[in-house]
C-alpha atoms as a PDB file:
ATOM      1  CA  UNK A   1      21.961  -3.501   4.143  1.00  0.00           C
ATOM      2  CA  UNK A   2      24.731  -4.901   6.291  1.00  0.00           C
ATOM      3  CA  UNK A   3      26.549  -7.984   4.686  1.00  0.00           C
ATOM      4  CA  UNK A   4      28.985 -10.286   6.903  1.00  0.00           C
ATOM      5  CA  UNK A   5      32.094 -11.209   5.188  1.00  0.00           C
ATOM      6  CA  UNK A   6      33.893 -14.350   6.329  1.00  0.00           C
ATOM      7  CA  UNK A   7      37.549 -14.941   5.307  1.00  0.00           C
ATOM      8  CA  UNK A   8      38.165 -19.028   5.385  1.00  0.00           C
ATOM      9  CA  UNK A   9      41.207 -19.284   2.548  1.00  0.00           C
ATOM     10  CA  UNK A  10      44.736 -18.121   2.567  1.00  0.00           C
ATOM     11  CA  UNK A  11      47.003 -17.774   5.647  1.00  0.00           C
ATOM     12  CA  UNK A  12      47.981 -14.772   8.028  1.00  0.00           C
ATOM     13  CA  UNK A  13      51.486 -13.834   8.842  1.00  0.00           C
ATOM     14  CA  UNK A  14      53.499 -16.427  10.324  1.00  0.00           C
ATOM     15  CA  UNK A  15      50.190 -18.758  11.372  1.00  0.00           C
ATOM     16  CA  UNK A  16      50.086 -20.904   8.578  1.00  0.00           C
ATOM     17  CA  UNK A  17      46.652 -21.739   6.640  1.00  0.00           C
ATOM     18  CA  UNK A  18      42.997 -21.130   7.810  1.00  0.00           C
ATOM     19  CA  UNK A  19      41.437 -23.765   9.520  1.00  0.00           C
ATOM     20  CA  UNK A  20      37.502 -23.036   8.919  1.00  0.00           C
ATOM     21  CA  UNK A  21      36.572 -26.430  10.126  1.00  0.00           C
ATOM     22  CA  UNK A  22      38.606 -26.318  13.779  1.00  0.00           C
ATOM     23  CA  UNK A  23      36.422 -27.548  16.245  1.00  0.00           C
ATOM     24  CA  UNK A  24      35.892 -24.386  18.678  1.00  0.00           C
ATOM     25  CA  UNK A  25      33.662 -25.953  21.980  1.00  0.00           C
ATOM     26  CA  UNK A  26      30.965 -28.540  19.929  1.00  0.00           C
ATOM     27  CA  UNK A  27      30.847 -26.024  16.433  1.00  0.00           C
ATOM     28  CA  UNK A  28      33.651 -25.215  14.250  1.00  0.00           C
ATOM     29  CA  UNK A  29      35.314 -22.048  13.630  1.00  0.00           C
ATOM     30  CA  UNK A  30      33.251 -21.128  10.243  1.00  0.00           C
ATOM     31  CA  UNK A  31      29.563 -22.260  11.767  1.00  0.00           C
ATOM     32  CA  UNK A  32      30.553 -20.718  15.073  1.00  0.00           C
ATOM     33  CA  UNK A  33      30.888 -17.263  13.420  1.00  0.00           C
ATOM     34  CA  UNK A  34      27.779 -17.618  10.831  1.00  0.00           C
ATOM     35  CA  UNK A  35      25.723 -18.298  14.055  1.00  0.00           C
ATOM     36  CA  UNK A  36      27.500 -14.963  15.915  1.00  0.00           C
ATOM     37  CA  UNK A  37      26.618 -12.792  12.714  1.00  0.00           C
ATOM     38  CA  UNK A  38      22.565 -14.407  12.712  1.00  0.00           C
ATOM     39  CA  UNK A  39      21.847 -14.015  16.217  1.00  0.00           C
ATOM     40  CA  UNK A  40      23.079  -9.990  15.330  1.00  0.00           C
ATOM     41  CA  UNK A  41      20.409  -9.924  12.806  1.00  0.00           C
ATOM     42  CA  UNK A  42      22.606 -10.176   9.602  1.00  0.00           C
ATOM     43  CA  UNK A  43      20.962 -11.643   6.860  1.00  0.00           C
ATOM     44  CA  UNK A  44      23.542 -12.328   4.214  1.00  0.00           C
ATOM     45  CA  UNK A  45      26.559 -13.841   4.957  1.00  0.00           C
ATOM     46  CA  UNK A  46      29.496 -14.600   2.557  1.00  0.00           C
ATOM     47  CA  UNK A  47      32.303 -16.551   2.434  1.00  0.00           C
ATOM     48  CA  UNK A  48      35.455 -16.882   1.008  1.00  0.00           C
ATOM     49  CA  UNK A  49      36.444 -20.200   0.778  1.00  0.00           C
ATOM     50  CA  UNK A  50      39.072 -22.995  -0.792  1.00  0.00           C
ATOM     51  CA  UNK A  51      38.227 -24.385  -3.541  1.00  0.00           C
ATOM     52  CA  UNK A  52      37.598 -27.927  -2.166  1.00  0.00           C
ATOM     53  CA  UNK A  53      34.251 -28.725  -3.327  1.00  0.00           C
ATOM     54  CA  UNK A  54      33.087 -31.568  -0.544  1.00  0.00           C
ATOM     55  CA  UNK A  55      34.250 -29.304   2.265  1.00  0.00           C
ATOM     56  CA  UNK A  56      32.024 -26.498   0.575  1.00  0.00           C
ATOM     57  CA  UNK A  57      28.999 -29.053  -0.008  1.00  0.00           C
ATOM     58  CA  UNK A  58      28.959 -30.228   3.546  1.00  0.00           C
ATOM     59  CA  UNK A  59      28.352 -26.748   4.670  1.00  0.00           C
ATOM     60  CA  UNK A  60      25.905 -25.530   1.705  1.00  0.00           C
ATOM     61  CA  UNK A  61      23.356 -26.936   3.880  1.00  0.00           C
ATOM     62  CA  UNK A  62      23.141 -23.890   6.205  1.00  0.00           C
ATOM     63  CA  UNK A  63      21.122 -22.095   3.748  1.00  0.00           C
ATOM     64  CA  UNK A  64      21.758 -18.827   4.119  1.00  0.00           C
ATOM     65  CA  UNK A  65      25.253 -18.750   2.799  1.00  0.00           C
ATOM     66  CA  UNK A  66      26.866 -17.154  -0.308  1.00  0.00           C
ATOM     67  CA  UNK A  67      30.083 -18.889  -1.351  1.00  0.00           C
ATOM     68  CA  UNK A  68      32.828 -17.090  -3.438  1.00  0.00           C
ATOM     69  CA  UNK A  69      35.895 -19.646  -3.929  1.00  0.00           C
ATOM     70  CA  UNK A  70      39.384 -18.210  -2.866  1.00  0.00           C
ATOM     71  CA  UNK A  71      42.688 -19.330  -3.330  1.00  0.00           C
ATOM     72  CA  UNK A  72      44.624 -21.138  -0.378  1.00  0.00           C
ATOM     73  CA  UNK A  73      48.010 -20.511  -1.785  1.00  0.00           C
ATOM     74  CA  UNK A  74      47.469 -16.742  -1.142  1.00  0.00           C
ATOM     75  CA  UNK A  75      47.297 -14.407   2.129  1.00  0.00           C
ATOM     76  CA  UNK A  76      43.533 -14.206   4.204  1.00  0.00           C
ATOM     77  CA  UNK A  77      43.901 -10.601   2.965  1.00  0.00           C
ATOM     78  CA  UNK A  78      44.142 -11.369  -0.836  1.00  0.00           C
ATOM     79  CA  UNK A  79      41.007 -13.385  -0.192  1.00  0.00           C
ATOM     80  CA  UNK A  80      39.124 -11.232   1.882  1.00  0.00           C
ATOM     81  CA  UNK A  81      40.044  -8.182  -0.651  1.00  0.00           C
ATOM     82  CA  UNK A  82      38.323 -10.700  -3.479  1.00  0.00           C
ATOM     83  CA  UNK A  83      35.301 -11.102  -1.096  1.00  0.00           C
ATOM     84  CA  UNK A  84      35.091  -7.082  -0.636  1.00  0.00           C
ATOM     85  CA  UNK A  85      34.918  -6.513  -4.150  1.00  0.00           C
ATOM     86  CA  UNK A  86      32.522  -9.005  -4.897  1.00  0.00           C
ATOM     87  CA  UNK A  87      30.196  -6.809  -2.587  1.00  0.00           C
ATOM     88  CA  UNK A  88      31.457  -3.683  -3.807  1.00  0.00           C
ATOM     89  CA  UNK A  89      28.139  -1.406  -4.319  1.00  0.00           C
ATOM     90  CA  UNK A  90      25.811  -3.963  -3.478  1.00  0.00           C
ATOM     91  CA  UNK A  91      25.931  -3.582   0.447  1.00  0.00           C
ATOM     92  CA  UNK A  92      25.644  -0.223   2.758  1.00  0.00           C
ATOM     93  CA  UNK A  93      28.503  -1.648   5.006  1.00  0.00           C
ATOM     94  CA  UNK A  94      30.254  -5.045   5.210  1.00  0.00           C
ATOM     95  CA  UNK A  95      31.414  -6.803   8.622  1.00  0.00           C
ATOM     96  CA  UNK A  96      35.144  -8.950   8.018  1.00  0.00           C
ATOM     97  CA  UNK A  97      36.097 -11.423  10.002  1.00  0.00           C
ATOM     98  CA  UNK A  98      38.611 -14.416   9.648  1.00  0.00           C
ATOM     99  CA  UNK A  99      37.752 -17.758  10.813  1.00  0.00           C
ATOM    100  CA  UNK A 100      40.510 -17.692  13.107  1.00  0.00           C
ATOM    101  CA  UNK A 101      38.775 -15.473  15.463  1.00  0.00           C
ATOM    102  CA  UNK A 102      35.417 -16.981  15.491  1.00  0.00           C
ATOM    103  CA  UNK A 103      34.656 -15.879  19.473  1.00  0.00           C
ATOM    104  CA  UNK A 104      33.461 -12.263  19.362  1.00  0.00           C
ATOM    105  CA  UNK A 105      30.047 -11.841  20.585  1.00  0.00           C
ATOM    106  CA  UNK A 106      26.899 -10.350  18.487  1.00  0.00           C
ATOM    107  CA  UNK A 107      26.775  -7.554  21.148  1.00  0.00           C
ATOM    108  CA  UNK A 108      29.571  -6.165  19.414  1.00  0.00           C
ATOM    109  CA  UNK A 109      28.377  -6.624  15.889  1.00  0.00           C
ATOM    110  CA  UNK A 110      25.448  -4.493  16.838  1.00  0.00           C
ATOM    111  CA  UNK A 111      27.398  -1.975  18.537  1.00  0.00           C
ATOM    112  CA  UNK A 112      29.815  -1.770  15.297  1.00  0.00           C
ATOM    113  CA  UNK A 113      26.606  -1.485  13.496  1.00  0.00           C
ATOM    114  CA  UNK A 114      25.463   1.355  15.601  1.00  0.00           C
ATOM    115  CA  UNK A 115      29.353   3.155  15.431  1.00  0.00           C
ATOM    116  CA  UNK A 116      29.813   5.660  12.619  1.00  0.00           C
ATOM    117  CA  UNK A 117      32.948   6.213  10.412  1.00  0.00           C
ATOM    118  CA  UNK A 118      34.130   3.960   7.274  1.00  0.00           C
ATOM    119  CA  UNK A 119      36.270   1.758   9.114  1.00  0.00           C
ATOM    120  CA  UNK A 120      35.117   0.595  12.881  1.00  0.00           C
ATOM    121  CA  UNK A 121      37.503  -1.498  15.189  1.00  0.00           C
ATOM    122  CA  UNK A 122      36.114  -2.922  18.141  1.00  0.00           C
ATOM    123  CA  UNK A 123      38.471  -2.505  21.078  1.00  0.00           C
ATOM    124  CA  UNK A 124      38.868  -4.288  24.286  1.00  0.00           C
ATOM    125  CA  UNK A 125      41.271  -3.143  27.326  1.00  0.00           C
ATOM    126  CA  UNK A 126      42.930  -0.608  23.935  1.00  0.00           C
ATOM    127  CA  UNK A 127      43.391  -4.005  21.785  1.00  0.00           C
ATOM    128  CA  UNK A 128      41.551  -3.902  18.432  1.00  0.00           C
ATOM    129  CA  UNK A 129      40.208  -6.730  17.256  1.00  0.00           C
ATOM    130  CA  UNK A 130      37.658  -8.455  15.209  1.00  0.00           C
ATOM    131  CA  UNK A 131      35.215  -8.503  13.791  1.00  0.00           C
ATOM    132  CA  UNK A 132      36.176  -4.688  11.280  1.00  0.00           C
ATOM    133  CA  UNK A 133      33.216  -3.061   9.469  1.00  0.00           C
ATOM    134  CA  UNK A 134      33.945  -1.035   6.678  1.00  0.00           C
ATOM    135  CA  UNK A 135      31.234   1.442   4.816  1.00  0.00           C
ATOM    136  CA  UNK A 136      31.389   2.676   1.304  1.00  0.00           C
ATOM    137  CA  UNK A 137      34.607   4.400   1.366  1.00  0.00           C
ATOM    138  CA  UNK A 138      36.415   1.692   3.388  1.00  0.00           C
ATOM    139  CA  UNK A 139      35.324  -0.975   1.662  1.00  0.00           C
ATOM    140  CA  UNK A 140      36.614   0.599  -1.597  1.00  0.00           C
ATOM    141  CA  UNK A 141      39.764   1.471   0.055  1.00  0.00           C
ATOM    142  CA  UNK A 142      40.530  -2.089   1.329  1.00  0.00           C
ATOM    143  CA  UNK A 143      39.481  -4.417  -1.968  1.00  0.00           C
ATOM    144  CA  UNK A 144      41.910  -2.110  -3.731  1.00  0.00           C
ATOM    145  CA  UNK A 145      44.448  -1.844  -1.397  1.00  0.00           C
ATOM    146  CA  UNK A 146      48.069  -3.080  -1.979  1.00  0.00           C
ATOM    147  CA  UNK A 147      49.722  -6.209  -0.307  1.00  0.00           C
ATOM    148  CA  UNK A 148      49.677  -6.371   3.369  1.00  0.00           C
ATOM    149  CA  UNK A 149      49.900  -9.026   5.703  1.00  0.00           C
ATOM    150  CA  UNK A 150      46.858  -7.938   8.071  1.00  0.00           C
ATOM    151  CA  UNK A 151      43.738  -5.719   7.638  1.00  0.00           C
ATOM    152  CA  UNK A 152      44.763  -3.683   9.952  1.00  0.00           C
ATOM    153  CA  UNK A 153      48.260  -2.901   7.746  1.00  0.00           C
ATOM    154  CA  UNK A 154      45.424  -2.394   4.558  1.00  0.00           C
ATOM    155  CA  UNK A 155      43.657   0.071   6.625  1.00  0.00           C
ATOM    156  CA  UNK A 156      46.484   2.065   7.619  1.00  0.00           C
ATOM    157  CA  UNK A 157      48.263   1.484   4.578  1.00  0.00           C
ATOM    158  CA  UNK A 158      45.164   3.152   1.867  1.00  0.00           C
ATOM    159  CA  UNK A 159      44.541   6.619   4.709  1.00  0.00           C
ATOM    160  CA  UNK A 160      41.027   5.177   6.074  1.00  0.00           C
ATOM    161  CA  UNK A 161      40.428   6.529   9.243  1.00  0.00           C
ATOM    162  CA  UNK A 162      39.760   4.398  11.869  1.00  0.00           C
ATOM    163  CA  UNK A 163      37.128   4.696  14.549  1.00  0.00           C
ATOM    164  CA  UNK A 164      37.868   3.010  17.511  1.00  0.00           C
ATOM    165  CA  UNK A 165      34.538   1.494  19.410  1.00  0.00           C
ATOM    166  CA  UNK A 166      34.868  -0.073  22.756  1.00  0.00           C
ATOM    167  CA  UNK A 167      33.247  -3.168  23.570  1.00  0.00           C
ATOM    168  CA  UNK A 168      33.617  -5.427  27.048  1.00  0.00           C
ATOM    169  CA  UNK A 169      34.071  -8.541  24.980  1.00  0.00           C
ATOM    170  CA  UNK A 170      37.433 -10.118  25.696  1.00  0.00           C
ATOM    171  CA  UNK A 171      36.526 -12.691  22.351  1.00  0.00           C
ATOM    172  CA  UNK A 172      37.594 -10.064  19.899  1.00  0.00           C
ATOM    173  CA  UNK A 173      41.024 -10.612  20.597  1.00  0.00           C
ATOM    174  CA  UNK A 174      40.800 -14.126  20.856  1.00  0.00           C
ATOM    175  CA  UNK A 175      42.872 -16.302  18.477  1.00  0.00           C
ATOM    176  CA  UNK A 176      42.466 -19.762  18.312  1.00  0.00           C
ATOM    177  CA  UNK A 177      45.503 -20.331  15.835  1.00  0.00           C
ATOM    178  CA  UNK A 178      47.761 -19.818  18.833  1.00  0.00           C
ATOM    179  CA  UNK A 179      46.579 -22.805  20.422  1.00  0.00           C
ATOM    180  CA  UNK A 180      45.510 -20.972  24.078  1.00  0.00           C
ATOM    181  CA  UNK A 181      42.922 -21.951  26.156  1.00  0.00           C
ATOM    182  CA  UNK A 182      39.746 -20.370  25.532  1.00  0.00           C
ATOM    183  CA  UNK A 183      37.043 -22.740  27.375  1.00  0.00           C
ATOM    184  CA  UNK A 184      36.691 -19.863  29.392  1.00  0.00           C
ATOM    185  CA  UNK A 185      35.776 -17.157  26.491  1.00  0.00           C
ATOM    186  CA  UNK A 186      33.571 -20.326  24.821  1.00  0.00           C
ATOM    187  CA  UNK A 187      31.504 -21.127  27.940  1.00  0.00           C
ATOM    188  CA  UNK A 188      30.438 -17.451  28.580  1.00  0.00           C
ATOM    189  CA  UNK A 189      29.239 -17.065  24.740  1.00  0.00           C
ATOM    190  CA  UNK A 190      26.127 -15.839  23.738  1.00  0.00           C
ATOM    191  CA  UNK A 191      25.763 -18.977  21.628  1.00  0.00           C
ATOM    192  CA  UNK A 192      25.858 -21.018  25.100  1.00  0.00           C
ATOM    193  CA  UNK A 193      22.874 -19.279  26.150  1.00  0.00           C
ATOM    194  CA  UNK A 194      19.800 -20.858  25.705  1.00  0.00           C
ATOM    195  CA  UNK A 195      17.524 -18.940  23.139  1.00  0.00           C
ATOM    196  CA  UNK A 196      14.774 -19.871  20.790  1.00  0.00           C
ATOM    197  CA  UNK A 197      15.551 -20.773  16.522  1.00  0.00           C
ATOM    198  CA  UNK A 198      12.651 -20.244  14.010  1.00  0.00           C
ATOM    199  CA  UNK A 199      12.791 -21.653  10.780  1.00  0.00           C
ATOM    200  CA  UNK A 200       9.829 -19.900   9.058  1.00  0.00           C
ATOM    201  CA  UNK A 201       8.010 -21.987   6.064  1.00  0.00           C
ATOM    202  CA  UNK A 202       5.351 -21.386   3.764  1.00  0.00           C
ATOM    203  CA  UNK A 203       3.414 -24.477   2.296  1.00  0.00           C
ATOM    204  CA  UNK A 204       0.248 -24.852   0.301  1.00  0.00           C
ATOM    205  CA  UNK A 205       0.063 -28.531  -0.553  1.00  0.00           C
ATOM    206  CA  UNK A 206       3.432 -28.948  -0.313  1.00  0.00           C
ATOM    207  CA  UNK A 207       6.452 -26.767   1.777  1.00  0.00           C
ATOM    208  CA  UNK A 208       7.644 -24.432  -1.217  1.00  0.00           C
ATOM    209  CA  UNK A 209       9.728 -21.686   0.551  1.00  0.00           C
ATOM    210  CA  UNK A 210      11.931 -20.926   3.415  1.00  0.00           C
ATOM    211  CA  UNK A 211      15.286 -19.769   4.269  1.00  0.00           C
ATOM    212  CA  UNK A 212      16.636 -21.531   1.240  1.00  0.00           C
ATOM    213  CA  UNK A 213      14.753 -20.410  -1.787  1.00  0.00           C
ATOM    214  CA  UNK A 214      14.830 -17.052  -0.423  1.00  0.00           C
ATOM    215  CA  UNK A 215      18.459 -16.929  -0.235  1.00  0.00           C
ATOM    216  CA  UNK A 216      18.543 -18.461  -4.002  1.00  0.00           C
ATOM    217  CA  UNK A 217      15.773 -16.124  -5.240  1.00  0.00           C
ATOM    218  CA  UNK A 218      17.392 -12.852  -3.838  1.00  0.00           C
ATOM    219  CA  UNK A 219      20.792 -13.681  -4.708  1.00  0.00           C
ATOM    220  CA  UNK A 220      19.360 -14.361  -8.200  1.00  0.00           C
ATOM    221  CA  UNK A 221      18.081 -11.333  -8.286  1.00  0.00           C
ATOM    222  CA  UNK A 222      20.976  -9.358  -7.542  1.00  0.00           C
ATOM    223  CA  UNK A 223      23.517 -11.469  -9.275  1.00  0.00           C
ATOM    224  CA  UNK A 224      21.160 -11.533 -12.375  1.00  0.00           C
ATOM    225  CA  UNK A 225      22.157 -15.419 -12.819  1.00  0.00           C
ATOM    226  CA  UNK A 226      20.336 -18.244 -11.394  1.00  0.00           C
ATOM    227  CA  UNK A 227      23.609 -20.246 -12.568  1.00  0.00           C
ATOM    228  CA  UNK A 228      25.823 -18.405 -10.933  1.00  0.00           C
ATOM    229  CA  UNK A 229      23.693 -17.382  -7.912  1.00  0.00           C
ATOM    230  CA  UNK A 230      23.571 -21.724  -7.395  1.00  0.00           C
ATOM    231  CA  UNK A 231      27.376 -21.718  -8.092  1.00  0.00           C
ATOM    232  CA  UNK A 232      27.459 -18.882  -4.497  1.00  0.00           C
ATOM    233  CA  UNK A 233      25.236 -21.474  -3.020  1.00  0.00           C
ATOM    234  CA  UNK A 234      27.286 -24.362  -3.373  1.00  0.00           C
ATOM    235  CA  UNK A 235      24.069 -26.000  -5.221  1.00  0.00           C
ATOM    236  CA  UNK A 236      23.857 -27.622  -8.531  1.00  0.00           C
ATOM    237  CA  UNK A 237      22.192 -25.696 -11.185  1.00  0.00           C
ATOM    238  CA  UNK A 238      19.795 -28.607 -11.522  1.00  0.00           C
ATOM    239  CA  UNK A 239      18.963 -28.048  -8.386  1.00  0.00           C
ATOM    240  CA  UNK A 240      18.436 -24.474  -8.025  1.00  0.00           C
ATOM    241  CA  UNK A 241      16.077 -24.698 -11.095  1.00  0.00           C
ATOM    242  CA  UNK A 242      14.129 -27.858  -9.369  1.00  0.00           C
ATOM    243  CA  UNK A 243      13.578 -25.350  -6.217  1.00  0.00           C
ATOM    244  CA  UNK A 244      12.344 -22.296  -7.861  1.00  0.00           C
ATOM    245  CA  UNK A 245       9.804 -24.318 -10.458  1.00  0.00           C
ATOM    246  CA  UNK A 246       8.406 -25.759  -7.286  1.00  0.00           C
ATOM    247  CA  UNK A 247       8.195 -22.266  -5.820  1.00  0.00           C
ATOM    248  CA  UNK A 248       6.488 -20.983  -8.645  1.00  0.00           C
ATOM    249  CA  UNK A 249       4.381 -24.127  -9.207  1.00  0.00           C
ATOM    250  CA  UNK A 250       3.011 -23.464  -5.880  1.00  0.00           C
ATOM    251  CA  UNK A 251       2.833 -19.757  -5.752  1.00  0.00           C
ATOM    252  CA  UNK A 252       0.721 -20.276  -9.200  1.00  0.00           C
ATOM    253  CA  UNK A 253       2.765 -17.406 -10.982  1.00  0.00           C
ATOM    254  CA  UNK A 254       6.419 -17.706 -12.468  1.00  0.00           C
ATOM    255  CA  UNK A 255       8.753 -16.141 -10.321  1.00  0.00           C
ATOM    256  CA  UNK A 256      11.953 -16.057 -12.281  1.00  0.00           C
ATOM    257  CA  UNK A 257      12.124 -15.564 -15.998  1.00  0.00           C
ATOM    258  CA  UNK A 258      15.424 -16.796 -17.779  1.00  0.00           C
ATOM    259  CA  UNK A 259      16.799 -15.802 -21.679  1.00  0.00           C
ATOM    260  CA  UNK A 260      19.052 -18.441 -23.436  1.00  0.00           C
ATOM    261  CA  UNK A 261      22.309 -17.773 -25.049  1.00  0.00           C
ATOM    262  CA  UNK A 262      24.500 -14.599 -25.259  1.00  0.00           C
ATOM    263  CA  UNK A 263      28.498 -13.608 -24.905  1.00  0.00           C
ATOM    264  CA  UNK A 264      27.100 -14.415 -20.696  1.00  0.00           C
ATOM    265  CA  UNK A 265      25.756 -17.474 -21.623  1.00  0.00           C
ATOM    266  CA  UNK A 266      22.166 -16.260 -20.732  1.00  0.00           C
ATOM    267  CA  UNK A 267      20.595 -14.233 -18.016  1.00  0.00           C
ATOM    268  CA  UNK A 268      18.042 -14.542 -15.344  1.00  0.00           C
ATOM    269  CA  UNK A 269      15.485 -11.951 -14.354  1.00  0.00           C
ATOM    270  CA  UNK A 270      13.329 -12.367 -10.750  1.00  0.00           C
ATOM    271  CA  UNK A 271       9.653 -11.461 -11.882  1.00  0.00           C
ATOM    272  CA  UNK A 272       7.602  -8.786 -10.031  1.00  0.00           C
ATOM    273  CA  UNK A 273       5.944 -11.491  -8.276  1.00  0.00           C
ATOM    274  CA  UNK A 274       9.244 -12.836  -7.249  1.00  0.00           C
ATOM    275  CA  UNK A 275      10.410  -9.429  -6.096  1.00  0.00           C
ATOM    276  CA  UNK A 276       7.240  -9.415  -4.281  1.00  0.00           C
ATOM    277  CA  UNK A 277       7.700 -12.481  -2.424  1.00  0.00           C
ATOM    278  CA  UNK A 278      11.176 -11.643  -1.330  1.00  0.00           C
ATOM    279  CA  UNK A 279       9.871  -8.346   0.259  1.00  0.00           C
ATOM    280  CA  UNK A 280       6.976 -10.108   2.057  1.00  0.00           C
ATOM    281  CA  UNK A 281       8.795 -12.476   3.301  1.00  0.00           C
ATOM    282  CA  UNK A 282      11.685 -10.429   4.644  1.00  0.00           C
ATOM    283  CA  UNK A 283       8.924  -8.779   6.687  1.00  0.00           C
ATOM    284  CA  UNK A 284       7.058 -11.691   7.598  1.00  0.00           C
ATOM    285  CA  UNK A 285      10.326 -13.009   9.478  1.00  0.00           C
ATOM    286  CA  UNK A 286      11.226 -10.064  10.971  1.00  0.00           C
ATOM    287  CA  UNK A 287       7.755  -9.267  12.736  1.00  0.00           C
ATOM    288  CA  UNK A 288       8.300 -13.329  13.667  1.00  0.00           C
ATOM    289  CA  UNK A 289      11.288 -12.894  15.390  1.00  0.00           C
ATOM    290  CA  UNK A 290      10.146 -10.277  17.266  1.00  0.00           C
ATOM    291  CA  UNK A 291       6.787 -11.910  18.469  1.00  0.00           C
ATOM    292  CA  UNK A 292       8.980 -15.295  18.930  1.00  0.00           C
ATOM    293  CA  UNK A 293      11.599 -13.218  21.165  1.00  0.00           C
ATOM    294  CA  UNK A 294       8.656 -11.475  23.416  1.00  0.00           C
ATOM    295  CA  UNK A 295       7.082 -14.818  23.740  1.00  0.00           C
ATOM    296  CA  UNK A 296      10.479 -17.004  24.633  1.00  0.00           C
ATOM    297  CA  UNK A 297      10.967 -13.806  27.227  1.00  0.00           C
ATOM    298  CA  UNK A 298       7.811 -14.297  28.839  1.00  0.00           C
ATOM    299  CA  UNK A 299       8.121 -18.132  28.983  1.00  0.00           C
ATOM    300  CA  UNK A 300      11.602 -18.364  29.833  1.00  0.00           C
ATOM    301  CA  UNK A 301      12.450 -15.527  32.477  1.00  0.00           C
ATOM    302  CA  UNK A 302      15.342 -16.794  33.686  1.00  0.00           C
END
């Protein structure tokens, strides 16, 4: 599984802070780049973000996020070394970005995805850029990496080798901390084009699942705490619990089991019908999105 990694605390060398809310064209930096990474197909996205709660809140509503809180007084590479080994073991490769290069395309997240070697840089008239996706061994590498002030320095600086992979997208260079002019870059994006959005829901008497819950429930799963898994949500517990009672309410069968107390403070477990669920519906989209893009094809040639 390929994760996308988001760095949206700390600051780079000699730029000052991240900006994750910069307006780039009519999104900001951070939505701008979760929207890149889902039209490439990724399905979990993370951030790493400041700890300012209402900033966070506002954009908990794009459900398919998984917060992990950073700290703005540090470098992006701190933070995104935090994020990394949050997802240590739990991901086949993960894709880093920082919010101040939100204008790569998701043509070159898939061919990154496609490239082979631990650490692939996409490239563009020989300048590297972002989006970097480290496998196994890179990922390591970098979350455990000594101080640097860039990836790029971490990369170089723990032996990875780097594989260069060429891509004719000018965005991966593109920096909006400098304050150029990229109307250009922003008017020729992908997410300019028009394309077709499905939001996929299943109801019985009431809507009890969708993008949402499924995040919550896998992430639950994984993290083995529906606490903590609401806490990467930037959802109240209350909350979380309210959404999977309803989901099992309606599915007629529990799909999360929970055990009080313990030195953790109790633990969640995601039944076998919940496990179910998750895989059905993972598959259910997918064939969707494929019928919805031979359909929008057909009906929108041009």
């Amino acid at each position: 599984m390929a994760v996308a990694l988001i760095v949206a605390s700390g600051a780079r060398a000699g730029r000052g802070k991240l900006e994750p809310w910069r307006e780039i064209g009519a999104l900001g930096a951070l939505h701008r780049i979760v929207m890149t990474f889902e039209l490439a197909g990724i399905a979990r996205i993370l951030v790493v973000c400041d700890g300012d709660e209402s900033a966070v809140k506002r954009f908990a509503r794009h459900a398919r996020l998984d917060f992990i809180m950073g700290d703005g007084g540090e470098s992006a590479l701190y933070n995104a070394r935090r994020g990394l080994a949050a997802l240590e073991g739990k991901c086949d490769c993960a894709l880093v970005a920082s919010v101040d290069e939100p204008l790569f395309s998701a043509a070159t997240v898939r061919a990154l995805l496609e490239a082979t070697g631990e650490a692939c840089v996409p490239t563009y008239e020989g300048r590297a850029g972002s989006p970097v996706l480290l496998r196994a061994d890179g990922l390591r590498a970098v979350s455990s990496s000594p101080d640097a002030c860039e990836l790029a320095d971490a990369l170089t600086g723990c032996g990875v080798a780097q594989t260069a992979v060429p891509v004719n997208d000018a965005g991966i260079t593109a920096n909006v901390s400098t304050g150029e002019d990229f109307s250009d870059l922003i008017a020729a994006h992908e997410l300019a084009q028009l394309r077709p959005e499905l939001k996929l829901m299943l109801r019985r008497e009431q809507v009890f699942y969708g993008p949402g819950p499924h995040q919550l429930l896998k992430l639950t799963d994984e993290i083995g705490s529906l606490r903590d898994a609401c806490r990467h949500m930037g959802i109240s517990y209350s909350k979380g619990r309210h959404i999977l009672s309803g989901v099992s309410q309606q599915l007629g069968c529990a799909v999360l089991e929970s055990s009080r107390g313990g030195k953790d403070g109790g633990r969640s477990r995601v039944t076998e019908a919940g496990r179910a669920l998750i895989r059905s519906y993972d598959a259910f989209r997918a064939d969707a999105e494929r019928t919805l893009a031979e359909l929008f094809c057909r009906h929108f040639p041009d």
